[in-house]
PDB file of N, CA and C in Angstrom:
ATOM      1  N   UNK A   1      93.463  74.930 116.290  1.00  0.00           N
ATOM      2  CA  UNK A   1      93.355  76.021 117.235  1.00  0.00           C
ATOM      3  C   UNK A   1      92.109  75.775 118.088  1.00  0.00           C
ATOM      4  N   UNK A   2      92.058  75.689 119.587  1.00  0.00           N
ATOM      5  CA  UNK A   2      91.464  75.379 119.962  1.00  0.00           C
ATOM      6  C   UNK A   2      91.007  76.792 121.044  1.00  0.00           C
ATOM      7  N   UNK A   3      89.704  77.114 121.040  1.00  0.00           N
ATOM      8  CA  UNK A   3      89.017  78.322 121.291  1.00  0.00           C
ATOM      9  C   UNK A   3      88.344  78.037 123.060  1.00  0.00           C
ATOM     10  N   UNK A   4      88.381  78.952 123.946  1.00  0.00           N
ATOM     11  CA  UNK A   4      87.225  79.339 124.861  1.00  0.00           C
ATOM     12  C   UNK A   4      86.260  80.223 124.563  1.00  0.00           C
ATOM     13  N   UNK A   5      85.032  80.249 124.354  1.00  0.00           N
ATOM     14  CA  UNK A   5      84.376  81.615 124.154  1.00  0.00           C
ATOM     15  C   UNK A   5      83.734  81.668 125.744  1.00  0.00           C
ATOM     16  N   UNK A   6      83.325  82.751 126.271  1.00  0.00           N
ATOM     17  CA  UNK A   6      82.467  83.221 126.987  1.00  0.00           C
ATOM     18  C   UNK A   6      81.441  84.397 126.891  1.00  0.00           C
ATOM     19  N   UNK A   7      80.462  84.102 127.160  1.00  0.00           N
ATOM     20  CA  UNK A   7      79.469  85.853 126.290  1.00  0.00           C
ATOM     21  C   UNK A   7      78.646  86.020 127.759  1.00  0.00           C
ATOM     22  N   UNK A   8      79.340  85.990 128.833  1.00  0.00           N
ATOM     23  CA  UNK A   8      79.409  86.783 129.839  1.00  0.00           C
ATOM     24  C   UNK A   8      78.859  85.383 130.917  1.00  0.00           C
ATOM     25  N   UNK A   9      78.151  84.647 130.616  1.00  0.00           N
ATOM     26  CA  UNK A   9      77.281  83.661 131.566  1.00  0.00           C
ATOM     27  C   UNK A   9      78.200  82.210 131.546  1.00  0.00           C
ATOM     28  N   UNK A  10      78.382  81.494 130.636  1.00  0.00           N
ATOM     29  CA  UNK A  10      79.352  80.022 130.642  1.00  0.00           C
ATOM     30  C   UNK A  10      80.017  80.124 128.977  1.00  0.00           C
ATOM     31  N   UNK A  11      81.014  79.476 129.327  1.00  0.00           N
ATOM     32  CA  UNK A  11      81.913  78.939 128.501  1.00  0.00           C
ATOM     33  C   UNK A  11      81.679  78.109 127.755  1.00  0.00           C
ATOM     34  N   UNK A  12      82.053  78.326 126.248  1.00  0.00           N
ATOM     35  CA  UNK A  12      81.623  77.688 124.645  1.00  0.00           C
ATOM     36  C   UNK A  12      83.137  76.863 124.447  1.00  0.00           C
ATOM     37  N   UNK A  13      83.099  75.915 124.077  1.00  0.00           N
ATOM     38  CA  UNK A  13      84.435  75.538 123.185  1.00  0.00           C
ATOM     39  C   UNK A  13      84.556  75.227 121.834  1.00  0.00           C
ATOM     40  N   UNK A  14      85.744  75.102 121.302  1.00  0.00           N
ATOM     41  CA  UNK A  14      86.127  75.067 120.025  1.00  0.00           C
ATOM     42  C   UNK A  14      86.749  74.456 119.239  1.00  0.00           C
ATOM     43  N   UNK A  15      86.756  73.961 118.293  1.00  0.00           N
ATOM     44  CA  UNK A  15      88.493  74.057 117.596  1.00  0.00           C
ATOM     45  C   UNK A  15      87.907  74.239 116.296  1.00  0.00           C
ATOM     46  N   UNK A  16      89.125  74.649 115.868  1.00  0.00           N
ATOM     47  CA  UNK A  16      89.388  74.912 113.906  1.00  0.00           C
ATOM     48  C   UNK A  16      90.432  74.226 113.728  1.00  0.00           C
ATOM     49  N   UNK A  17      90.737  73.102 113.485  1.00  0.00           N
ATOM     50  CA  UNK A  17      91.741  73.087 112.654  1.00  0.00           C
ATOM     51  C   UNK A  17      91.879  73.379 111.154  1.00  0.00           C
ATOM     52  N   UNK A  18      93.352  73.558 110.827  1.00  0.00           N
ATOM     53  CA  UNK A  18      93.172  74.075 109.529  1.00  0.00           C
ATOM     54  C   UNK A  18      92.438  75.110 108.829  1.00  0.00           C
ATOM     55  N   UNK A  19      92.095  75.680 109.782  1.00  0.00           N
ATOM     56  CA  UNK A  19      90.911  77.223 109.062  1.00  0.00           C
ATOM     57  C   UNK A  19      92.051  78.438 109.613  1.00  0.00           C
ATOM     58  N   UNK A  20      92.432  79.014 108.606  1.00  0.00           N
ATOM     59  CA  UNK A  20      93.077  80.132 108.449  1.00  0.00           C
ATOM     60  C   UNK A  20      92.565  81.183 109.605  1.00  0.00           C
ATOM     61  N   UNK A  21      91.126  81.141 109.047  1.00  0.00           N
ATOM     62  CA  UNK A  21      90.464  82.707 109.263  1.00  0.00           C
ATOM     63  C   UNK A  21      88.989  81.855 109.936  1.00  0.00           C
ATOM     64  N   UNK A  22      88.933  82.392 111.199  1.00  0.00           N
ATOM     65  CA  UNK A  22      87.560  82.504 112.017  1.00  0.00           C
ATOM     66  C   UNK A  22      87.091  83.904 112.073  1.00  0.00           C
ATOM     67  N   UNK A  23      85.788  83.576 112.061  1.00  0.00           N
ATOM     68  CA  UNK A  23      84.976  85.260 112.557  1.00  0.00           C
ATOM     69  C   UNK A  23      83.732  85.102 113.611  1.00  0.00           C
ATOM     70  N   UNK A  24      83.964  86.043 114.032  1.00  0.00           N
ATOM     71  CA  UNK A  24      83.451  85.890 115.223  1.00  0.00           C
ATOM     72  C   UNK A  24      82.802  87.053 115.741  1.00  0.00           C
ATOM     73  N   UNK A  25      80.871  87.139 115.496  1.00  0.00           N
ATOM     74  CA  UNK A  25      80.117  88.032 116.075  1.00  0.00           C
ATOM     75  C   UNK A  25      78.952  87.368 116.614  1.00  0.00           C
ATOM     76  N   UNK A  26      78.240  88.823 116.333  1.00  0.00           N
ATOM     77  CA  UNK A  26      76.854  88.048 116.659  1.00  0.00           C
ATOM     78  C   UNK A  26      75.759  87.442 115.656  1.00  0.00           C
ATOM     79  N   UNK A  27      76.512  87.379 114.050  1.00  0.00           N
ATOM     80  CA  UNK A  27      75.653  87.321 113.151  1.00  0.00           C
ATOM     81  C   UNK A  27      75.788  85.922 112.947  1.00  0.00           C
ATOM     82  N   UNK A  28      74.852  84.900 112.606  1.00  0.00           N
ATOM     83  CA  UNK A  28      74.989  83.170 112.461  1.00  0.00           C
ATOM     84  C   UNK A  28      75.823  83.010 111.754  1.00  0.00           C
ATOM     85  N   UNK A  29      75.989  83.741 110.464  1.00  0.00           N
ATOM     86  CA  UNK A  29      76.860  83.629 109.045  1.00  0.00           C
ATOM     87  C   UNK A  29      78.835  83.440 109.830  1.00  0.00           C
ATOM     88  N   UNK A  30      78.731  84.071 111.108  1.00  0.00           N
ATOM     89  CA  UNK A  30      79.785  83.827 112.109  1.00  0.00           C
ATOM     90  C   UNK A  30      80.224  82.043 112.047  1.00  0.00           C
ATOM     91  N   UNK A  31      81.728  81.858 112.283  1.00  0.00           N
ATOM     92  CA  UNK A  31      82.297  80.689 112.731  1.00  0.00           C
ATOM     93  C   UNK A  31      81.871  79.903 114.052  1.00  0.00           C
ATOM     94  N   UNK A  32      81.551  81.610 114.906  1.00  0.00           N
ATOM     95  CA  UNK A  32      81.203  81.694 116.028  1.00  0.00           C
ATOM     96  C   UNK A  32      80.198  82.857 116.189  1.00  0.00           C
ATOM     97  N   UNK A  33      78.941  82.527 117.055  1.00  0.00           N
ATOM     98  CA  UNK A  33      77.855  83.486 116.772  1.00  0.00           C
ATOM     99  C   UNK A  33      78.382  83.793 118.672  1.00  0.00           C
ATOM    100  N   UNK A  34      78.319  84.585 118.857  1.00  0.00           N
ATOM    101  CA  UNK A  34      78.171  85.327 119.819  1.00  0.00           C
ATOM    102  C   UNK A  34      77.094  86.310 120.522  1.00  0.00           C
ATOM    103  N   UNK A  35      76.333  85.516 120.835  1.00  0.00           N
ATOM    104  CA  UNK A  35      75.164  86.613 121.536  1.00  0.00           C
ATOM    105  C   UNK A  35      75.423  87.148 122.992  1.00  0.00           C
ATOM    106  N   UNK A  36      76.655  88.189 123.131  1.00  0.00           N
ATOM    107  CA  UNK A  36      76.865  88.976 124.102  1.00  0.00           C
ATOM    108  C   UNK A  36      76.279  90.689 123.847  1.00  0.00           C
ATOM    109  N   UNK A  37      76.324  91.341 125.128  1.00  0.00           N
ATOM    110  CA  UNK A  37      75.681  92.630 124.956  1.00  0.00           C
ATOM    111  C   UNK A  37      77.353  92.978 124.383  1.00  0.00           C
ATOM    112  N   UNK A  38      77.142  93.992 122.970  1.00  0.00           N
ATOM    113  CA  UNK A  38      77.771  94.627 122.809  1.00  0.00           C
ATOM    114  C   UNK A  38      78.605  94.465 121.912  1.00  0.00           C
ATOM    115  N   UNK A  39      77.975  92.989 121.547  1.00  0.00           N
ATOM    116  CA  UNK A  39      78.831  92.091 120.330  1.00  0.00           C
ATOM    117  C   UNK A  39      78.340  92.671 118.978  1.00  0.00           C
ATOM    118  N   UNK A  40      79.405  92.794 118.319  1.00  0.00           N
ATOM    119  CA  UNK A  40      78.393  93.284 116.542  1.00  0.00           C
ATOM    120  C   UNK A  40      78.567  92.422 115.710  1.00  0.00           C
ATOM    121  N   UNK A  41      77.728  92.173 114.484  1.00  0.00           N
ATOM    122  CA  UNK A  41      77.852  91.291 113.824  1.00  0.00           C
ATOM    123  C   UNK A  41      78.722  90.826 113.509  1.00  0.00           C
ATOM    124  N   UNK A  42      79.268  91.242 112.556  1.00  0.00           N
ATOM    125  CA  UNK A  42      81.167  90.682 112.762  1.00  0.00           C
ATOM    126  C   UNK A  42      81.763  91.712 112.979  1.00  0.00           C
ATOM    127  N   UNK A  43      82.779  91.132 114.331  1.00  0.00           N
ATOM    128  CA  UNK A  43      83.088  91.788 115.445  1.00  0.00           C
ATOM    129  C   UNK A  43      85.001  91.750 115.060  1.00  0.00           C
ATOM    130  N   UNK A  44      84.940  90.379 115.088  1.00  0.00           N
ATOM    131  CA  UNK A  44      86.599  90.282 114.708  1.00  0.00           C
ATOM    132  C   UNK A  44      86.851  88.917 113.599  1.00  0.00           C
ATOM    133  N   UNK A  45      88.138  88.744 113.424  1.00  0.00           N
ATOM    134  CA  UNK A  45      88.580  87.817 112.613  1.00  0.00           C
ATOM    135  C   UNK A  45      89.780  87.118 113.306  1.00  0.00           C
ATOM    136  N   UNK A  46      90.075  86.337 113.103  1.00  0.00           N
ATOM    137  CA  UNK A  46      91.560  85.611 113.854  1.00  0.00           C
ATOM    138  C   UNK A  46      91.842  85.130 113.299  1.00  0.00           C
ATOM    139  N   UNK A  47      93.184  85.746 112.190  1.00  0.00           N
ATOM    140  CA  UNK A  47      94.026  84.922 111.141  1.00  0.00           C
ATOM    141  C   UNK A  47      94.789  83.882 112.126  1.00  0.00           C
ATOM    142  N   UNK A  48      95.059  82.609 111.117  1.00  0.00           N
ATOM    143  CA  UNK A  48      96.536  81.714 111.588  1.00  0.00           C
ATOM    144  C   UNK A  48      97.286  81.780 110.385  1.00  0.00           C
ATOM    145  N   UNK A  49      98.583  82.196 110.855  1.00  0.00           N
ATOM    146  CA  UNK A  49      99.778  82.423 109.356  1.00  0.00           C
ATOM    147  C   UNK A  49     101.030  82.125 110.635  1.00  0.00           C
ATOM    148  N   UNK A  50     101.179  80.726 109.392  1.00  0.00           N
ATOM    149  CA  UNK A  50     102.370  80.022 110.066  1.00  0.00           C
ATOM    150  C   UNK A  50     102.322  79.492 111.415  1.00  0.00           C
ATOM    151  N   UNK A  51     101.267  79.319 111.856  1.00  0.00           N
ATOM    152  CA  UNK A  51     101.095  78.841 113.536  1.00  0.00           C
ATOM    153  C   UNK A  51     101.084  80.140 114.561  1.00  0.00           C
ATOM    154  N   UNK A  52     101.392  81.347 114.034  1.00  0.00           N
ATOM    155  CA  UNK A  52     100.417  81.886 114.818  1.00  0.00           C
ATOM    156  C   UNK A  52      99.431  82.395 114.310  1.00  0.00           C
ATOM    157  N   UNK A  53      98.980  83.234 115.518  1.00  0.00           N
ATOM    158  CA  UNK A  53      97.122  83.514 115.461  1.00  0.00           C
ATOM    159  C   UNK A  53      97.897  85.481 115.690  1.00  0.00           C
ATOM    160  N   UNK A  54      96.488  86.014 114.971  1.00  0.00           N
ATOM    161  CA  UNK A  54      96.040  87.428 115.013  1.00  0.00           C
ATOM    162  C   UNK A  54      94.609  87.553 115.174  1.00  0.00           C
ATOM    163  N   UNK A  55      94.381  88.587 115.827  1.00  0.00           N
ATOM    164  CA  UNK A  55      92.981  89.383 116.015  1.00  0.00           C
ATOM    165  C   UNK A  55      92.922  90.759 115.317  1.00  0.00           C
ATOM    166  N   UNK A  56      91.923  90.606 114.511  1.00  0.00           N
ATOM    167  CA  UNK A  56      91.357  91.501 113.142  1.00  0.00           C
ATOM    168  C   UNK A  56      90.311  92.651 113.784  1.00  0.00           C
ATOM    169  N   UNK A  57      90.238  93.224 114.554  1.00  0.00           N
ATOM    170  CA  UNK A  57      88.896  94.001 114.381  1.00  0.00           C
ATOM    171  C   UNK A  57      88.048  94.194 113.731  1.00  0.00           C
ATOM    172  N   UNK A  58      87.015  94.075 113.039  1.00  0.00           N
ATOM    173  CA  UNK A  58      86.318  94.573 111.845  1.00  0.00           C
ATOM    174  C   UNK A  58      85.232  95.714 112.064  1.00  0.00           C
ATOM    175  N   UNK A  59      86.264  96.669 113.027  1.00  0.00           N
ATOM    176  CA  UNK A  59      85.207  97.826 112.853  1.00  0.00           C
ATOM    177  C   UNK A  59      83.808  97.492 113.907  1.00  0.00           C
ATOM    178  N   UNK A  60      84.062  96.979 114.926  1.00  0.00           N
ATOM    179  CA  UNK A  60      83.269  96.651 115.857  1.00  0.00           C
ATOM    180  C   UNK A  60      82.676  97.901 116.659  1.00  0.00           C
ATOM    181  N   UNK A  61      81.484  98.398 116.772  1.00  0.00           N
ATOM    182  CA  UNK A  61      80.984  99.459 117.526  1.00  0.00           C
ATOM    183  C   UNK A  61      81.238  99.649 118.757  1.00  0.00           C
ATOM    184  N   UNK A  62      81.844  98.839 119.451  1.00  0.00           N
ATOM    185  CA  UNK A  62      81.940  98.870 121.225  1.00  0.00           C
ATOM    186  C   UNK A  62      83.506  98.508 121.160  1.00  0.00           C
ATOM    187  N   UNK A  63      84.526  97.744 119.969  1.00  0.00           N
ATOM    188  CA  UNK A  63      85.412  97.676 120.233  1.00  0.00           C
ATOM    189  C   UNK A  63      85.968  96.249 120.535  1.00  0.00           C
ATOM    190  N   UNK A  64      87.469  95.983 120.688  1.00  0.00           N
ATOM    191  CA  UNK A  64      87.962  94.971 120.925  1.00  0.00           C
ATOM    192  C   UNK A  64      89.277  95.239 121.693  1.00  0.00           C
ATOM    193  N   UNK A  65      89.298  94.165 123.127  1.00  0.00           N
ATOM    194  CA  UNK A  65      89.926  94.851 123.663  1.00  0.00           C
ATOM    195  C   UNK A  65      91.058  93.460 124.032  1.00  0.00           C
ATOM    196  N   UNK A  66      92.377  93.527 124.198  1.00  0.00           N
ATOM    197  CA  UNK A  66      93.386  92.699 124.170  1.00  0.00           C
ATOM    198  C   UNK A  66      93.963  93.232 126.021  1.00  0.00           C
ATOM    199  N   UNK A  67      93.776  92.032 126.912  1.00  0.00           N
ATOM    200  CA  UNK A  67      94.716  93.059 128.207  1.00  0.00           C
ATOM    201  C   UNK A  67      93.973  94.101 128.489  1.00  0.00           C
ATOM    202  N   UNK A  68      92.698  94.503 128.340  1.00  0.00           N
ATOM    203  CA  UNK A  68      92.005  95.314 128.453  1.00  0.00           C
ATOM    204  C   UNK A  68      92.583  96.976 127.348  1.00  0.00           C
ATOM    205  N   UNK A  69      93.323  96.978 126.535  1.00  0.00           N
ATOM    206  CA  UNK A  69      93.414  97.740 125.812  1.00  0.00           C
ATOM    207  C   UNK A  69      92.849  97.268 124.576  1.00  0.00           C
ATOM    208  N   UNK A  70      92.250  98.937 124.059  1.00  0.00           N
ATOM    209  CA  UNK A  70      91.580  98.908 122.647  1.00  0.00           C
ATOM    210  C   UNK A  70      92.214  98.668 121.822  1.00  0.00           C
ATOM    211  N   UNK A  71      91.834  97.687 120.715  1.00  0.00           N
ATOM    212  CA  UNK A  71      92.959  97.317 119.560  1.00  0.00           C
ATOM    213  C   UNK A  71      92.088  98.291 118.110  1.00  0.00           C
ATOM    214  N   UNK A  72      92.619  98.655 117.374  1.00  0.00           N
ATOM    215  CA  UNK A  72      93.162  99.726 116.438  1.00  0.00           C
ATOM    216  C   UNK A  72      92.142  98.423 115.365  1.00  0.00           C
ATOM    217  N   UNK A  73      91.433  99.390 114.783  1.00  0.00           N
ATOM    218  CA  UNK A  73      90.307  98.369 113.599  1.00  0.00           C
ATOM    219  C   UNK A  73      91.034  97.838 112.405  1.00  0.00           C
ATOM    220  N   UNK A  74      91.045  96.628 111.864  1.00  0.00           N
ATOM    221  CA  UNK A  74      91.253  96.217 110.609  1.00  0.00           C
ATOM    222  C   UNK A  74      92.857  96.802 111.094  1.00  0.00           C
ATOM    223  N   UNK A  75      93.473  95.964 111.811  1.00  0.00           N
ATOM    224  CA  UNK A  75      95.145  96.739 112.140  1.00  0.00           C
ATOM    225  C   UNK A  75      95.536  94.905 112.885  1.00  0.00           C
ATOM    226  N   UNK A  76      96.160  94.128 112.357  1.00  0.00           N
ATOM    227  CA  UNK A  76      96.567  92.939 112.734  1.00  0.00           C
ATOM    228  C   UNK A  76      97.235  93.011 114.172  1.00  0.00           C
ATOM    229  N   UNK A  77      96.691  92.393 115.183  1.00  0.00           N
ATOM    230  CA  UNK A  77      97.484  91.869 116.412  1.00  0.00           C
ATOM    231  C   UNK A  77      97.870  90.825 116.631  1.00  0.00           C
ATOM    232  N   UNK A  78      98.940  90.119 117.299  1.00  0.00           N
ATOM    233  CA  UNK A  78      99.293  88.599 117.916  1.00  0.00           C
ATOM    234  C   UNK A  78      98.115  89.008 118.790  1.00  0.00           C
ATOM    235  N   UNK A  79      97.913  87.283 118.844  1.00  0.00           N
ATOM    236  CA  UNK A  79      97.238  87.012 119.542  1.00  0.00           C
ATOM    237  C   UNK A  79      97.465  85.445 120.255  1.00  0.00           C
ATOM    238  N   UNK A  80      98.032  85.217 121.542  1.00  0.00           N
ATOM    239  CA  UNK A  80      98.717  83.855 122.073  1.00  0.00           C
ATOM    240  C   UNK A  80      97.444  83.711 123.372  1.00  0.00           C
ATOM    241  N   UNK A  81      98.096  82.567 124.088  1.00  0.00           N
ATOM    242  CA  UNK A  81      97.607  81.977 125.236  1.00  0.00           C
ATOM    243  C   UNK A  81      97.517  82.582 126.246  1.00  0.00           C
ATOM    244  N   UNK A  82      98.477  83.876 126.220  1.00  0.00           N
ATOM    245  CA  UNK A  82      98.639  84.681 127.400  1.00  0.00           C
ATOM    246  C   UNK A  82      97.435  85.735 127.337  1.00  0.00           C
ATOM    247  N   UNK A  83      96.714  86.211 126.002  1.00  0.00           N
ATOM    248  CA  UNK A  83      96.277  87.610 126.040  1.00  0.00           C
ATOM    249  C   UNK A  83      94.601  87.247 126.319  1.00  0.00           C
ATOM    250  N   UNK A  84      93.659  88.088 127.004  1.00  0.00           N
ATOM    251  CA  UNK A  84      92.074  87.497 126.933  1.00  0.00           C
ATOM    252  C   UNK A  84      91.834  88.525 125.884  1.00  0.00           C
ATOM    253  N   UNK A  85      90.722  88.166 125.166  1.00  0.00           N
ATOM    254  CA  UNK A  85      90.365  89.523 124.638  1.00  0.00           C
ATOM    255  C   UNK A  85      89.198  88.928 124.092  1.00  0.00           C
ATOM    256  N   UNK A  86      88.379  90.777 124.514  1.00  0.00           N
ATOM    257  CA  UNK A  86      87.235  90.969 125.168  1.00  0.00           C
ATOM    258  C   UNK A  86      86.532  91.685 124.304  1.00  0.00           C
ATOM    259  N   UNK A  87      85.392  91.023 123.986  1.00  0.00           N
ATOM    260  CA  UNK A  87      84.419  91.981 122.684  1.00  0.00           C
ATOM    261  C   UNK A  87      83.473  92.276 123.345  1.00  0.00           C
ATOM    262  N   UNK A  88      83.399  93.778 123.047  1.00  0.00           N
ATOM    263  CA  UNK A  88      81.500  94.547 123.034  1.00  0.00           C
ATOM    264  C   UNK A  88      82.084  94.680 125.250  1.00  0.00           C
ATOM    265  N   UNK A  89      80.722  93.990 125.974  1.00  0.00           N
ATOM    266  CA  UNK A  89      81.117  94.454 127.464  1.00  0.00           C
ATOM    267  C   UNK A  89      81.730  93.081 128.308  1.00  0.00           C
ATOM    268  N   UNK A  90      80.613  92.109 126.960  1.00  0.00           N
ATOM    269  CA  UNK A  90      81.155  90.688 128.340  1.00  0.00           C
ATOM    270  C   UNK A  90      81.466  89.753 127.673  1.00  0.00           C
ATOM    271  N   UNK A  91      81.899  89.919 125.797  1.00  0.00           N
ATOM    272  CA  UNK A  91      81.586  88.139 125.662  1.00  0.00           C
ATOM    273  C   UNK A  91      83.845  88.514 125.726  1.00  0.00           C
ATOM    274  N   UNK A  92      84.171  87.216 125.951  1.00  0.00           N
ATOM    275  CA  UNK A  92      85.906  87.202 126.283  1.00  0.00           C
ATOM    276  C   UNK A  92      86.380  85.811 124.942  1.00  0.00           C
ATOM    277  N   UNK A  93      87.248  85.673 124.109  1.00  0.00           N
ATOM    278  CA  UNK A  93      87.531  84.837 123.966  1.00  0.00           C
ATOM    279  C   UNK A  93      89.256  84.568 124.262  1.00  0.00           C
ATOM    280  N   UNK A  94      89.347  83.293 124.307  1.00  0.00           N
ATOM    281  CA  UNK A  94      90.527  82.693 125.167  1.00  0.00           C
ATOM    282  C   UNK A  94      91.552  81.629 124.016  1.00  0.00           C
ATOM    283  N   UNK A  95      92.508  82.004 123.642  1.00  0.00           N
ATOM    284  CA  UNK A  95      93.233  80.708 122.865  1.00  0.00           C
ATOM    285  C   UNK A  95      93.606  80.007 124.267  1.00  0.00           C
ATOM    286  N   UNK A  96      93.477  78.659 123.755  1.00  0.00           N
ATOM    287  CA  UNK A  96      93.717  77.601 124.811  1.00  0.00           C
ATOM    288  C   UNK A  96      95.201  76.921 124.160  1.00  0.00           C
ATOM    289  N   UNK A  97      95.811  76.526 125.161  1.00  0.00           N
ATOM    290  CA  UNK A  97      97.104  75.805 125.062  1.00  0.00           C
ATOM    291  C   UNK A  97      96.555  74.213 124.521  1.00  0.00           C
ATOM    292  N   UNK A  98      96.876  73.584 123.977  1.00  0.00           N
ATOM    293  CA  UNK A  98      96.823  72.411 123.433  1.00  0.00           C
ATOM    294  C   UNK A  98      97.375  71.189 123.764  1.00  0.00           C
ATOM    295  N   UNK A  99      98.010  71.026 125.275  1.00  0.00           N
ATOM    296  CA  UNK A  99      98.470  70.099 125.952  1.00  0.00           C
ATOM    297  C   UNK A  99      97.924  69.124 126.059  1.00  0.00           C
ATOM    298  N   UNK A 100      96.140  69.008 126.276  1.00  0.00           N
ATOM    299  CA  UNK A 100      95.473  67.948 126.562  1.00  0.00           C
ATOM    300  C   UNK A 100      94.418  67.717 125.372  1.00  0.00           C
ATOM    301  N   UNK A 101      94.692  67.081 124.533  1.00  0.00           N
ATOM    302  CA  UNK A 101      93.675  67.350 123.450  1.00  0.00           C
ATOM    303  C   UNK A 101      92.300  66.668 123.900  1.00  0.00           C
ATOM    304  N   UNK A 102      92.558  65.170 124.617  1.00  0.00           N
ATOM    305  CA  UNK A 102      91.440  64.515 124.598  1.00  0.00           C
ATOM    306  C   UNK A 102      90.082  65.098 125.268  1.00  0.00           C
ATOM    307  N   UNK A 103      90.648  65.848 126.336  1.00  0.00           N
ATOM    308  CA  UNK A 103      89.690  66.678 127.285  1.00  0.00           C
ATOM    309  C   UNK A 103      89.237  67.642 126.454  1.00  0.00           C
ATOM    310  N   UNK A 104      89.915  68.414 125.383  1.00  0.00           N
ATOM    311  CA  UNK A 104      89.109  69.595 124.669  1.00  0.00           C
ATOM    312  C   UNK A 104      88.647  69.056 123.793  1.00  0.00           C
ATOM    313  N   UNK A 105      88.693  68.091 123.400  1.00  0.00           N
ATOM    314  CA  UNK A 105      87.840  67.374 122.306  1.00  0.00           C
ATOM    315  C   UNK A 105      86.324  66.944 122.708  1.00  0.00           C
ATOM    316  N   UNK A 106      86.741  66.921 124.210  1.00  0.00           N
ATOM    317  CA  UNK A 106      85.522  66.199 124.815  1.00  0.00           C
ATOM    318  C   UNK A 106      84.457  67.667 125.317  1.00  0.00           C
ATOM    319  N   UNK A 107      85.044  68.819 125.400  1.00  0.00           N
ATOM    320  CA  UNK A 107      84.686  70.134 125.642  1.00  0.00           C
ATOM    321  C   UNK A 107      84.022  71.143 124.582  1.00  0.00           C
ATOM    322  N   UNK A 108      85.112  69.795 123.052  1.00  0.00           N
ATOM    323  CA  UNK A 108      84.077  70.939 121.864  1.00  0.00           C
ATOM    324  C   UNK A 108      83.008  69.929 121.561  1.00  0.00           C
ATOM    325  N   UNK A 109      82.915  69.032 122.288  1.00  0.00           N
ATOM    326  CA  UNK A 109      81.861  67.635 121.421  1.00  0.00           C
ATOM    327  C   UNK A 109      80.665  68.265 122.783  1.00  0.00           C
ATOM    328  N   UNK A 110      80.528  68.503 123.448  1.00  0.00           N
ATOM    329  CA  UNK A 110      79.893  69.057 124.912  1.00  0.00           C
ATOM    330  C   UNK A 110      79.346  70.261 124.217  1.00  0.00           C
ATOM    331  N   UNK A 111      80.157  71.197 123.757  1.00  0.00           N
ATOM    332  CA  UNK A 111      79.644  72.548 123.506  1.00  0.00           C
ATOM    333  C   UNK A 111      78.113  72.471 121.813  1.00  0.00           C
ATOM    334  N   UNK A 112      79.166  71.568 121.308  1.00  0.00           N
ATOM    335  CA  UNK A 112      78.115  71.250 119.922  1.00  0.00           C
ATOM    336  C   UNK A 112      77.065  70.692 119.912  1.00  0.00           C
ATOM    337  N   UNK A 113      77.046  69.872 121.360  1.00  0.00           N
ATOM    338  CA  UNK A 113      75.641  68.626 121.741  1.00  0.00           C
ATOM    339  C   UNK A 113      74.900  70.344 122.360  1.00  0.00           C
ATOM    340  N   UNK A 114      75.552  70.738 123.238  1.00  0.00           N
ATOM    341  CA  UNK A 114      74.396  71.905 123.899  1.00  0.00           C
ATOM    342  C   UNK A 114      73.928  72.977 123.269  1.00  0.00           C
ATOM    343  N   UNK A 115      74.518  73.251 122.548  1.00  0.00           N
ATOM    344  CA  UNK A 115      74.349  74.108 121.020  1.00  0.00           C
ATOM    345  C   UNK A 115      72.958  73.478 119.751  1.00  0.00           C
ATOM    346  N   UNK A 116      73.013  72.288 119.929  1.00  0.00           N
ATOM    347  CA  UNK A 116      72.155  71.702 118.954  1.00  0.00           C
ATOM    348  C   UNK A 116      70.917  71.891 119.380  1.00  0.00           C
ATOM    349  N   UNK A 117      70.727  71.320 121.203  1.00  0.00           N
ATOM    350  CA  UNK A 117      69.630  71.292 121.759  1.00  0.00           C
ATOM    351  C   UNK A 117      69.051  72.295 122.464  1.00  0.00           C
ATOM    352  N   UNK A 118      69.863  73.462 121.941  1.00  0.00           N
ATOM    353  CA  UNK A 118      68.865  75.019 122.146  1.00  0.00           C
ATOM    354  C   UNK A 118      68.100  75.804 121.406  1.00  0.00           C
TER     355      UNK A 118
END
């Protein structure tokens, strides 16, 4: 599964393969730490069962929003290529389609080099 994050300023990339369950706030103990305004520590979860993906709420203080609607806490949603969804005011994350692997490979190896050296 290959991830966009944004926490309002530039774009993070990703992948998990094989990991069921990502989480995703602002706390390090996160898959993904997110330092957006509005982000809470752990904010959400994104099961994969059977190839697809869901978004978990975990009771996030500002919320999680799919299409710009509020999603319902600890209440399982699909979650595909089509939907953005948007934690706290600005951070967005994005499932990416998987057509081009070599380029997102080269996007999560980019994100982990700029990540190291901050």
């Amino acid at each position: 599964m290959y991830l966009k994050v944004n926490d309002g300023q530039r774009d993070y990339y990703y992948n998990f393969d094989n990991k069921p369950i990502v989480k995703i706030g602002r706390a390090s103990s996160n898959d993904i730490s997110l330092n957006a305004e509005g982000v809470s520590r752990n904010h959400i979860e994104i099961h994969t069962e059977n190839g697809e993906h869901f978004i978990i709420d975990q009771g996030a203080t500002n919320g999680t929003f799919i299409n710009e609607e509020r999603i319902e806490s600890n209440k399982k949603v699909p979650f595909n290529t089509f939907f953005t969804v948007q934690l706290g005011f600005y951070g967005k994350i994005f499932l990416i389609d998987e057509a081009n692997t070599t380029t997102l490979d080269l996007l999560v190896k980019q994100t982990k080099e700029e990540l190291q050296n901050s």
